[in-house]
PDB file of N, CA and C in Angstrom:
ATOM      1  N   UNK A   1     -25.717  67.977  -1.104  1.00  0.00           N
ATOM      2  CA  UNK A   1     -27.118  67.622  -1.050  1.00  0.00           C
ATOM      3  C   UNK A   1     -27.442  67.227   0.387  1.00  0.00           C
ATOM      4  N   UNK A   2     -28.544  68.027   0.735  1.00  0.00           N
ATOM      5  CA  UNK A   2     -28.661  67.366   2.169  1.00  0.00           C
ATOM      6  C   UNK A   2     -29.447  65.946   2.243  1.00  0.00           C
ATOM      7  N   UNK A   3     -30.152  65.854   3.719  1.00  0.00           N
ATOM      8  CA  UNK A   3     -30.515  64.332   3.409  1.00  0.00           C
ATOM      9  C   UNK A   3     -32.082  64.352   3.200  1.00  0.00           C
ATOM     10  N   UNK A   4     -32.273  65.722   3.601  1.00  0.00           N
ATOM     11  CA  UNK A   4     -33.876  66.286   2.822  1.00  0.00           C
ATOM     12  C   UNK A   4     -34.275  65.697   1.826  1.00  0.00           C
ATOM     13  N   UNK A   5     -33.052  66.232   1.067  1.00  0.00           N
ATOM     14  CA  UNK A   5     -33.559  66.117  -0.537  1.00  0.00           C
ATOM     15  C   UNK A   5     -33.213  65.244  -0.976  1.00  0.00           C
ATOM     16  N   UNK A   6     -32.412  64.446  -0.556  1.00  0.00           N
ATOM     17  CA  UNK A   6     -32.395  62.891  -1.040  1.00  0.00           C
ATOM     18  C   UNK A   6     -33.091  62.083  -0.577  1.00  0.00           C
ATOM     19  N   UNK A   7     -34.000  62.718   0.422  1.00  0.00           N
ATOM     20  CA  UNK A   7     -34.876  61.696   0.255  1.00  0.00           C
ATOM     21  C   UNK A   7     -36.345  62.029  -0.107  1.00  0.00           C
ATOM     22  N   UNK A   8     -36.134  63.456  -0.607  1.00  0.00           N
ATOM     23  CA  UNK A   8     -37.290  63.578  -1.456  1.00  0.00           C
ATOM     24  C   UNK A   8     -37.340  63.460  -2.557  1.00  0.00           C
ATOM     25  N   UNK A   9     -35.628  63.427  -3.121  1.00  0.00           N
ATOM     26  CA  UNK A   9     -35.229  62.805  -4.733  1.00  0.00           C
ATOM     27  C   UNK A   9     -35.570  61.325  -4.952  1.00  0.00           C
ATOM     28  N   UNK A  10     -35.315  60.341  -3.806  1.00  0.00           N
ATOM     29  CA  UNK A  10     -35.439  59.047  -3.934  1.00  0.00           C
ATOM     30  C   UNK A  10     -36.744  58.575  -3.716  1.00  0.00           C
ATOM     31  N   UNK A  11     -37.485  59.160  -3.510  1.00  0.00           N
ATOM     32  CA  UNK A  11     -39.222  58.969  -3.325  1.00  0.00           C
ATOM     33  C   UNK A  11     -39.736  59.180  -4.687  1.00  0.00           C
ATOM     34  N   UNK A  12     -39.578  60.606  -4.837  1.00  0.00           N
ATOM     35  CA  UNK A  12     -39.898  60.781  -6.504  1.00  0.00           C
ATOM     36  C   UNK A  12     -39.248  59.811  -6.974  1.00  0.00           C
ATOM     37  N   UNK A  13     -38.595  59.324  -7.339  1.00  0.00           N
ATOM     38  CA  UNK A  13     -37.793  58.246  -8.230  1.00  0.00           C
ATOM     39  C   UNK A  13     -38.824  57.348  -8.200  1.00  0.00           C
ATOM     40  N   UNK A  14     -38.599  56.328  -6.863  1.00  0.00           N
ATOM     41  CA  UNK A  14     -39.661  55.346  -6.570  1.00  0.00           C
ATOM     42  C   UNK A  14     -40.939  55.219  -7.196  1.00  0.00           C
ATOM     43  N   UNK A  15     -41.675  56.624  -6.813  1.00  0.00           N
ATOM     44  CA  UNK A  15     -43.175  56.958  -6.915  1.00  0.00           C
ATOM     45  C   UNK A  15     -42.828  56.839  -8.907  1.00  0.00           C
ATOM     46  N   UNK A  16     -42.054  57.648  -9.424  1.00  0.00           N
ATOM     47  CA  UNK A  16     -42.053  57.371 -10.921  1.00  0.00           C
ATOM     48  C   UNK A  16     -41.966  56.020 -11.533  1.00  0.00           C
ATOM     49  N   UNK A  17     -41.445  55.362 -10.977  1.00  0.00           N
ATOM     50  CA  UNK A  17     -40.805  53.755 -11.434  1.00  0.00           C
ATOM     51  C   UNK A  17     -42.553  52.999 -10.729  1.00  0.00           C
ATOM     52  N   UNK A  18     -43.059  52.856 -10.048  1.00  0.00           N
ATOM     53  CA  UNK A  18     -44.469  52.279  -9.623  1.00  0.00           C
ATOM     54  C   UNK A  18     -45.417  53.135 -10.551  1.00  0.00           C
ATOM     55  N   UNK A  19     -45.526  54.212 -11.073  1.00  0.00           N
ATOM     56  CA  UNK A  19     -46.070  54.749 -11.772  1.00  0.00           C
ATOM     57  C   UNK A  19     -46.372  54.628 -13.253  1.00  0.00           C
ATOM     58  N   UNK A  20     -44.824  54.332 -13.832  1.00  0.00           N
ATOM     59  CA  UNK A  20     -44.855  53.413 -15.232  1.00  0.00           C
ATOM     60  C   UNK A  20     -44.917  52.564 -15.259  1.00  0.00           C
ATOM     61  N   UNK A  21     -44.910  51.439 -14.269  1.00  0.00           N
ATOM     62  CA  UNK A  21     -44.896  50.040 -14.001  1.00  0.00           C
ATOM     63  C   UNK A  21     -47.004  49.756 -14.235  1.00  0.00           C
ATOM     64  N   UNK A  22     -47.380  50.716 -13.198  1.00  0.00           N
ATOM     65  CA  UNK A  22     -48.992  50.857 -13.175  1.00  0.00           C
ATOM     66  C   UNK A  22     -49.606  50.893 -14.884  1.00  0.00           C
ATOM     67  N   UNK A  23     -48.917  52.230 -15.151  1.00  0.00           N
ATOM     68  CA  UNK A  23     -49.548  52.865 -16.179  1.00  0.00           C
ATOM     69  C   UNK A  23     -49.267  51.836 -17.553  1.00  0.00           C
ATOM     70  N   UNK A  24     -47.904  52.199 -17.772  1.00  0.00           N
ATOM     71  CA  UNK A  24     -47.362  51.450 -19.109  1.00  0.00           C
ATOM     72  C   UNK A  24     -46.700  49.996 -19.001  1.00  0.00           C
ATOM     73  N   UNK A  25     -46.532  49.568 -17.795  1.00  0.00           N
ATOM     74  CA  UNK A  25     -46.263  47.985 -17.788  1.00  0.00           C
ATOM     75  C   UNK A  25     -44.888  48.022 -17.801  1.00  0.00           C
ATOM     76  N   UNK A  26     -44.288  49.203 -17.468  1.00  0.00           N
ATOM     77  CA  UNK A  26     -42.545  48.958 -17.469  1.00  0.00           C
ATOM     78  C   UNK A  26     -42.215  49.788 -18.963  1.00  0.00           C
ATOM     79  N   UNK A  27     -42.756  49.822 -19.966  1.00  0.00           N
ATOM     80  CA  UNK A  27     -42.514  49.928 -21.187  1.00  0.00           C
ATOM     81  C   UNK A  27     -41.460  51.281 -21.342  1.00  0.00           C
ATOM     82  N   UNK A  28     -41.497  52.085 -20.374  1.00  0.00           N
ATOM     83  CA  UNK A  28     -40.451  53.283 -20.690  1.00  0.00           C
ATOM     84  C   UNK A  28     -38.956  52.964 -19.778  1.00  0.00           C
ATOM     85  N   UNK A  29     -39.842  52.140 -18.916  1.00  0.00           N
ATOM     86  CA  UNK A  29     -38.519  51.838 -17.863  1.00  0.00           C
ATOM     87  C   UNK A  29     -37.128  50.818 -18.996  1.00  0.00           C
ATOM     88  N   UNK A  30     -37.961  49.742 -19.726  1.00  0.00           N
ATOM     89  CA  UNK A  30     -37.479  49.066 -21.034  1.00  0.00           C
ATOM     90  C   UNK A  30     -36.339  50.202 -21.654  1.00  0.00           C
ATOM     91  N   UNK A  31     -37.473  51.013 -22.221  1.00  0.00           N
ATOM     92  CA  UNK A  31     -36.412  52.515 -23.112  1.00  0.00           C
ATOM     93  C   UNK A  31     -35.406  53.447 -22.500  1.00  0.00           C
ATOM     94  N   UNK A  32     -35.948  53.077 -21.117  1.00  0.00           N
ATOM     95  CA  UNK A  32     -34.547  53.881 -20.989  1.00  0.00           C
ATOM     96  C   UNK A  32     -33.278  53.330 -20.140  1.00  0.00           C
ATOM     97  N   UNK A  33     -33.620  52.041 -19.981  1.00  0.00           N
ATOM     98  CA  UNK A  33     -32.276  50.857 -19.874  1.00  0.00           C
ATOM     99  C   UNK A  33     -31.528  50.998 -21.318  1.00  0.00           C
ATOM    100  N   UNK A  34     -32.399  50.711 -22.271  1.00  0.00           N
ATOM    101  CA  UNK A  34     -32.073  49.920 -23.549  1.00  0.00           C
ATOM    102  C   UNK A  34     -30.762  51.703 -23.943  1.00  0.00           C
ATOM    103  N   UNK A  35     -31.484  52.748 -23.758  1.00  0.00           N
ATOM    104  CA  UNK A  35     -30.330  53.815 -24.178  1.00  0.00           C
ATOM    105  C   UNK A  35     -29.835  54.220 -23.442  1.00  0.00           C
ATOM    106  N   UNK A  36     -29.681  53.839 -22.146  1.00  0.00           N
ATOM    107  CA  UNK A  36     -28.420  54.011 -21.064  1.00  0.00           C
ATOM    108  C   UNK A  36     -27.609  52.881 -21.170  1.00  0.00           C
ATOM    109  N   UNK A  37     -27.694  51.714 -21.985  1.00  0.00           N
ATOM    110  CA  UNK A  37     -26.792  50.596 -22.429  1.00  0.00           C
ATOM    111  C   UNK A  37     -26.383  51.283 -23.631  1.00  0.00           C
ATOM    112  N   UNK A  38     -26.352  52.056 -24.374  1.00  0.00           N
ATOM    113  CA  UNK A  38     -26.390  51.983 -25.640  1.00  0.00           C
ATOM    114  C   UNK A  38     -25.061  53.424 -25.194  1.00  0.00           C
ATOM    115  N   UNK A  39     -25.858  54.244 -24.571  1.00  0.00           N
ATOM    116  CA  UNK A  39     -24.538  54.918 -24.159  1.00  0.00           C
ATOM    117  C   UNK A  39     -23.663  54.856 -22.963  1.00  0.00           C
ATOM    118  N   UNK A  40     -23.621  53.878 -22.104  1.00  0.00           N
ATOM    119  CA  UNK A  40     -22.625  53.041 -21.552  1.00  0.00           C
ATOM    120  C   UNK A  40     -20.759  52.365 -22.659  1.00  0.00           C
ATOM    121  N   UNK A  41     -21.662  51.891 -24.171  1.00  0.00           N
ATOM    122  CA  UNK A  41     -21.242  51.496 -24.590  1.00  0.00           C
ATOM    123  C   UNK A  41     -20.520  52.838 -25.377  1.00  0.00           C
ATOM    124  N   UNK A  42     -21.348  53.812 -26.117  1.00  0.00           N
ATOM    125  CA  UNK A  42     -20.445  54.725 -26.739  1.00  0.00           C
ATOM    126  C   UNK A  42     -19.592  55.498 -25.742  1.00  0.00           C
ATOM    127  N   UNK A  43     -19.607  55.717 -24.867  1.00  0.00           N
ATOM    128  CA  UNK A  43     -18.905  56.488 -23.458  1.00  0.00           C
ATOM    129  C   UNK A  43     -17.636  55.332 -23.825  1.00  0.00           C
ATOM    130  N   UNK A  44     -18.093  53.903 -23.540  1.00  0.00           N
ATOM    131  CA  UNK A  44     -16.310  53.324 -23.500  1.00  0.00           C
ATOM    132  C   UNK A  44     -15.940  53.157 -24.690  1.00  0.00           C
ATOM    133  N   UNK A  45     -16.414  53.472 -26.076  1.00  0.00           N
ATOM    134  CA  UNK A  45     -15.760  53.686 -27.163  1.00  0.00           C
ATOM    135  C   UNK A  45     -15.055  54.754 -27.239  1.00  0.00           C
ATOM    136  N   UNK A  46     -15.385  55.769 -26.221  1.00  0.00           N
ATOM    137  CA  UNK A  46     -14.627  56.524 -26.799  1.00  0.00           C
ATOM    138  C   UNK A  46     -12.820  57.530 -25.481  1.00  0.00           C
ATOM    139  N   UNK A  47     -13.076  56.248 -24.830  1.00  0.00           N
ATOM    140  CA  UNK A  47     -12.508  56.121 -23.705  1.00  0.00           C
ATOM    141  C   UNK A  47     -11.024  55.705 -23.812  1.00  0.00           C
TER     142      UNK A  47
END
């Protein structure tokens, strides 16, 4: 990956995360902690 695109990957990121924060108050940012914990946890179950 060059450093182009990481830093046009990490902008988009940004710009998305201020975007649901604006729009929905965090509320998806919530959902998708809550199932990246959820498969954090089945990943080391099955480890």
């Amino acid at each position: 990956m060059t450093n182009k695109i990481a830093i046009w990957l990490g902008l988009f990121l940004v710009l998305a995360v201020i975007a649901d924060l604006l729009l929905f108050g965090g509320d998806n940012l919530l959902f998708l902690a809550k199932k990246l914990f959820e498969l954090l946890d089945w990943v080391a179950f099955w480890r």
